[in-house]
N, C-alpha and C. Protein backbone atom coordinates (compact mmCIF):
# COMPACT_ATOMS: atom_id res chain seq x y z
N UNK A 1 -0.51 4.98 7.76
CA UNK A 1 -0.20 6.37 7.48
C UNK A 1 -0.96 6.85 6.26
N UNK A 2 -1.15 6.07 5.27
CA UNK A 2 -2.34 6.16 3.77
C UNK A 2 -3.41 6.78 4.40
N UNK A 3 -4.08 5.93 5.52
CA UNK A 3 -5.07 6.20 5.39
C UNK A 3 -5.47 7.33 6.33
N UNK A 4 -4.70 7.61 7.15
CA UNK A 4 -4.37 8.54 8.35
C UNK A 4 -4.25 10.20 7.51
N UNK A 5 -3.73 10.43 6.14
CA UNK A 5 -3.38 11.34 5.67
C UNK A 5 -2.45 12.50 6.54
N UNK A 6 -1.55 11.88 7.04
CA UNK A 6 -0.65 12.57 7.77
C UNK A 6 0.28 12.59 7.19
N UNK A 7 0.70 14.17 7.08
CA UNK A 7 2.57 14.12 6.32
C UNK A 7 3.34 13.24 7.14
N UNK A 8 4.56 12.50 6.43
CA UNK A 8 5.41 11.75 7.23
C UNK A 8 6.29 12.93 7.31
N UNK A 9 6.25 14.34 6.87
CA UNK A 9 7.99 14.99 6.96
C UNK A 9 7.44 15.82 8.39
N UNK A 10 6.28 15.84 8.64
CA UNK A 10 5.93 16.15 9.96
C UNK A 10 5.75 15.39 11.01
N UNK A 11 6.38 14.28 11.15
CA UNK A 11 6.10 13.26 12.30
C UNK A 11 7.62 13.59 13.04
N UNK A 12 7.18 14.18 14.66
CA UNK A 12 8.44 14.25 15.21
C UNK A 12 8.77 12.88 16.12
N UNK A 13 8.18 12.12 15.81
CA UNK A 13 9.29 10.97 16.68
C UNK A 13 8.26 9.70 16.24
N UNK A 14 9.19 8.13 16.12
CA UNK A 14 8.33 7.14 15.52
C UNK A 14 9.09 6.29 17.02
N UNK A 15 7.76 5.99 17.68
CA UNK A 15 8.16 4.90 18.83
C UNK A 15 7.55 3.79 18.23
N UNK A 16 8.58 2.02 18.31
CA UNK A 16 7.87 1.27 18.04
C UNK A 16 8.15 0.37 19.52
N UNK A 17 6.85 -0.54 19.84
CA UNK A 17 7.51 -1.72 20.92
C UNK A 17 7.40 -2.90 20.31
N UNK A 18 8.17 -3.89 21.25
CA UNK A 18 9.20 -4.64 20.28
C UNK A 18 8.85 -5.32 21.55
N UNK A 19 9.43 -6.91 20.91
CA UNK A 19 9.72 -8.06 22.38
C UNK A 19 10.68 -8.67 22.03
N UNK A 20 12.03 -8.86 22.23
CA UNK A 20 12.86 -10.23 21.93
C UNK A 20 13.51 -9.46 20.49
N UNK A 21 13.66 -8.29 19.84
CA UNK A 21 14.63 -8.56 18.32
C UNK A 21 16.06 -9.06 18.82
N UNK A 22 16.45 -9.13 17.73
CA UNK A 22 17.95 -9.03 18.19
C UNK A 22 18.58 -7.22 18.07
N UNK A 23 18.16 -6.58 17.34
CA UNK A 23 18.90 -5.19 17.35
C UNK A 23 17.55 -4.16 16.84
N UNK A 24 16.64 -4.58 18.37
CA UNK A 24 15.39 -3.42 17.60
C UNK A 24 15.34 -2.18 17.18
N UNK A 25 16.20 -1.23 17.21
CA UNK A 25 16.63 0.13 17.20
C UNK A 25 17.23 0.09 15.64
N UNK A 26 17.87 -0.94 15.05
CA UNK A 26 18.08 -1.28 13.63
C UNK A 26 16.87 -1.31 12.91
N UNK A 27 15.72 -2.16 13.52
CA UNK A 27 14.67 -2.99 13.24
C UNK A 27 13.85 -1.93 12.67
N UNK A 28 13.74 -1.22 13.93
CA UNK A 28 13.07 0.21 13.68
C UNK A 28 12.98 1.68 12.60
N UNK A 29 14.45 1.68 12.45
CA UNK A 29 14.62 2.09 11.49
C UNK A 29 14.77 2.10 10.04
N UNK A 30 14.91 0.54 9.75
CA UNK A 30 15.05 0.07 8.72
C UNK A 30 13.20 0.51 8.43
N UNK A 31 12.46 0.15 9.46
CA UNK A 31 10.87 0.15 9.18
C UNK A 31 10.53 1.10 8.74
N UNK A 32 11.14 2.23 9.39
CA UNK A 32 10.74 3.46 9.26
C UNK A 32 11.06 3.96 7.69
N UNK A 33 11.94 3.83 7.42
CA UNK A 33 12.64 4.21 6.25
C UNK A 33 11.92 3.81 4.72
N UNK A 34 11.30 2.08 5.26
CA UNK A 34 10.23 1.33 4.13
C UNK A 34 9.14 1.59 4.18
N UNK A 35 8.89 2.52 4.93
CA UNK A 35 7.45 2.89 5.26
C UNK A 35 7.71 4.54 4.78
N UNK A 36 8.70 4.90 4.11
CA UNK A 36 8.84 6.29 3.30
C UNK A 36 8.80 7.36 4.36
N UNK A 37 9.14 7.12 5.88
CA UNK A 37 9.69 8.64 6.30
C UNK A 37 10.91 8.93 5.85
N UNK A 38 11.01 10.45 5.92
CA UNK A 38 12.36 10.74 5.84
C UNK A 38 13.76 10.23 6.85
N UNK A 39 14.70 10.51 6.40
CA UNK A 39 15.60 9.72 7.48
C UNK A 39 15.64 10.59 8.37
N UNK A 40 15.64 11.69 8.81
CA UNK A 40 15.06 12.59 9.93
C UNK A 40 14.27 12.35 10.62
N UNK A 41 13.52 11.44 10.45
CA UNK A 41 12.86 11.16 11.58
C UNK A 41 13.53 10.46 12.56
N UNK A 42 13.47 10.73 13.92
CA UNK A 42 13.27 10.26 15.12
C UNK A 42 12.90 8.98 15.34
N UNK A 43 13.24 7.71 15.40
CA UNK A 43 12.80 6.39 16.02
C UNK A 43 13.40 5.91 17.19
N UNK A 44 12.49 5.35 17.68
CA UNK A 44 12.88 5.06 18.92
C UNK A 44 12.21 3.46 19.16
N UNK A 45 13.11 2.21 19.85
CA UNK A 45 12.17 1.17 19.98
C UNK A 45 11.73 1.11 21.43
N UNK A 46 11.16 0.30 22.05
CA UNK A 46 11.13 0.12 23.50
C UNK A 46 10.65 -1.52 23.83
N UNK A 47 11.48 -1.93 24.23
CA UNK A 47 11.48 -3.73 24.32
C UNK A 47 11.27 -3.37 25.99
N UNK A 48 10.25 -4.19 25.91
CA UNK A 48 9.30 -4.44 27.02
C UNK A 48 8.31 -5.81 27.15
N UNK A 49 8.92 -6.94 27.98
CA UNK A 49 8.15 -8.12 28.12
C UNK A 49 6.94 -8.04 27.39
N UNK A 50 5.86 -7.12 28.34
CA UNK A 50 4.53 -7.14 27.82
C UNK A 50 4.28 -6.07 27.87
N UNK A 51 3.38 -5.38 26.27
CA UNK A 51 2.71 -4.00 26.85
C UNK A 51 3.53 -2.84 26.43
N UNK A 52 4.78 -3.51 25.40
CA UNK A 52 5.49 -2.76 24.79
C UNK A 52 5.01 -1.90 23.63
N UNK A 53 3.85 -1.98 23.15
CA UNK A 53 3.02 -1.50 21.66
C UNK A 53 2.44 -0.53 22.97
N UNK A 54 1.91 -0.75 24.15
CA UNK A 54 1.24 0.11 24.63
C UNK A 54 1.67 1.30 25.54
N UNK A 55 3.24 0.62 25.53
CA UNK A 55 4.04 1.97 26.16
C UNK A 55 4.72 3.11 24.80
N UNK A 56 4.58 2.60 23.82
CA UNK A 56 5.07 3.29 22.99
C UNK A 56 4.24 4.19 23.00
N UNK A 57 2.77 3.60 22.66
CA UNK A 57 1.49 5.06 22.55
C UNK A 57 1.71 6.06 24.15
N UNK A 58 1.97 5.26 24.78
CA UNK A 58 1.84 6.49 26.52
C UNK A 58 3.06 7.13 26.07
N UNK A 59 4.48 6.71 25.37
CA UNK A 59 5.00 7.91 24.95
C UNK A 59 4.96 8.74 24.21
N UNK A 60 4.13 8.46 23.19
CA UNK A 60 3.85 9.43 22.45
C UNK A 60 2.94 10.35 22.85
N UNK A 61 2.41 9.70 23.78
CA UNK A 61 0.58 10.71 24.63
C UNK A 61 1.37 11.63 25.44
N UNK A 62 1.99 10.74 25.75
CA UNK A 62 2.84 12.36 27.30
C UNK A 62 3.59 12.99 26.72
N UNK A 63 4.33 12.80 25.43
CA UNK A 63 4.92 13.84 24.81
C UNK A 63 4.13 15.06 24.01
N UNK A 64 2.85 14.50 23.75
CA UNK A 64 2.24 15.20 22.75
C UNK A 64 1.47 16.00 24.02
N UNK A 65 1.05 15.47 25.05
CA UNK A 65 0.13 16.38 26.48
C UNK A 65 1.29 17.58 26.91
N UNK A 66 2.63 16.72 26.98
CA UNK A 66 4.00 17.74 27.61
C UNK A 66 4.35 18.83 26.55
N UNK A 67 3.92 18.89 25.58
CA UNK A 67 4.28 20.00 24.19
C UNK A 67 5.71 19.77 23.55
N UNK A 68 6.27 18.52 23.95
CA UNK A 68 7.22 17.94 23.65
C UNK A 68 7.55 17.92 22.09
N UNK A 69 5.99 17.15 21.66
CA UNK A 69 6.17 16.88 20.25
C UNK A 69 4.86 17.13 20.03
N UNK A 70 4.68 17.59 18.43
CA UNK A 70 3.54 18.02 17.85
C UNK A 70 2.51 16.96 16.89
N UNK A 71 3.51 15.68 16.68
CA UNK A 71 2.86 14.56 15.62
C UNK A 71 3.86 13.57 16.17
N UNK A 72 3.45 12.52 16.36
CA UNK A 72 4.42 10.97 16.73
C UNK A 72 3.47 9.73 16.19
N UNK A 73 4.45 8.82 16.14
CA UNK A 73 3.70 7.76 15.63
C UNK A 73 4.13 6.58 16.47
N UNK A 74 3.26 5.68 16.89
CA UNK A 74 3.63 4.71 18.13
C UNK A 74 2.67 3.52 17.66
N UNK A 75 3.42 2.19 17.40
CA UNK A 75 3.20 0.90 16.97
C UNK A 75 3.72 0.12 17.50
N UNK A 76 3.47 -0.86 17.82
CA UNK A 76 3.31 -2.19 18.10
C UNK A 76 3.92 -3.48 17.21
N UNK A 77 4.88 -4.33 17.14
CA UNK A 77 4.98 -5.09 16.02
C UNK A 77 5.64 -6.28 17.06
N UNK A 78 5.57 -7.23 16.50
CA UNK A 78 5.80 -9.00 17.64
C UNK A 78 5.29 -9.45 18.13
N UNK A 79 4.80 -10.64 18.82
CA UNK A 79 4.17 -11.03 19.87
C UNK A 79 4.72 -12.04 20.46
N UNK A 80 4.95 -11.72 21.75
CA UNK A 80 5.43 -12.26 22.91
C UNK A 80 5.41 -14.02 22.76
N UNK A 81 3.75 -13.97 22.43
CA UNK A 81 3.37 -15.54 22.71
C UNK A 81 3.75 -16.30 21.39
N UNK A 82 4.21 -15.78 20.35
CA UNK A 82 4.67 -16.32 19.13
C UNK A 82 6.16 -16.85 19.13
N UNK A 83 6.86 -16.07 20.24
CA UNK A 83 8.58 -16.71 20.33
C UNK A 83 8.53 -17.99 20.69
């Protein structure tokens, strides 16, 4: 986000994908929060076998194509083959 120069008080939704947490929707937010968005922001996780970092970005793409949302942020964090 430093280097991106994007306000965080303008990010309408933070998707992260996830494999295996125990309470990723905690996980997520706790992230969000250390990473200095406001607590207004929107997080969302999406635990998905494989391909979960890459469904987060298709939600943020079809939301941002659908006029849904105007700024989102969609990451990736775990790896499958590391459990």
């Amino acid at each position: 986000m430093a280097e991106s120069k994007v306000d965080k008080n303008i990010v309408g939704d933070l998707i992260a994908g996830t494999c295996h947490p125990p309470s990723p929707a905690y996980e997520v937010r706790a992230a969000a929060l250390a990473a200095g968005f406001p607590e207004t922001t929107p997080v969302q996780a999406i635990n998905r076998l494989c391909s979960s970092g890459l469904m987060a970005i298709r939600h943020v793409s079809d939301s941002i194509a659908r006029k849904d949302l105007e700024v989102g942020v969609a990451v990736g964090y775990e790896s499958m083959s590391s459990q």
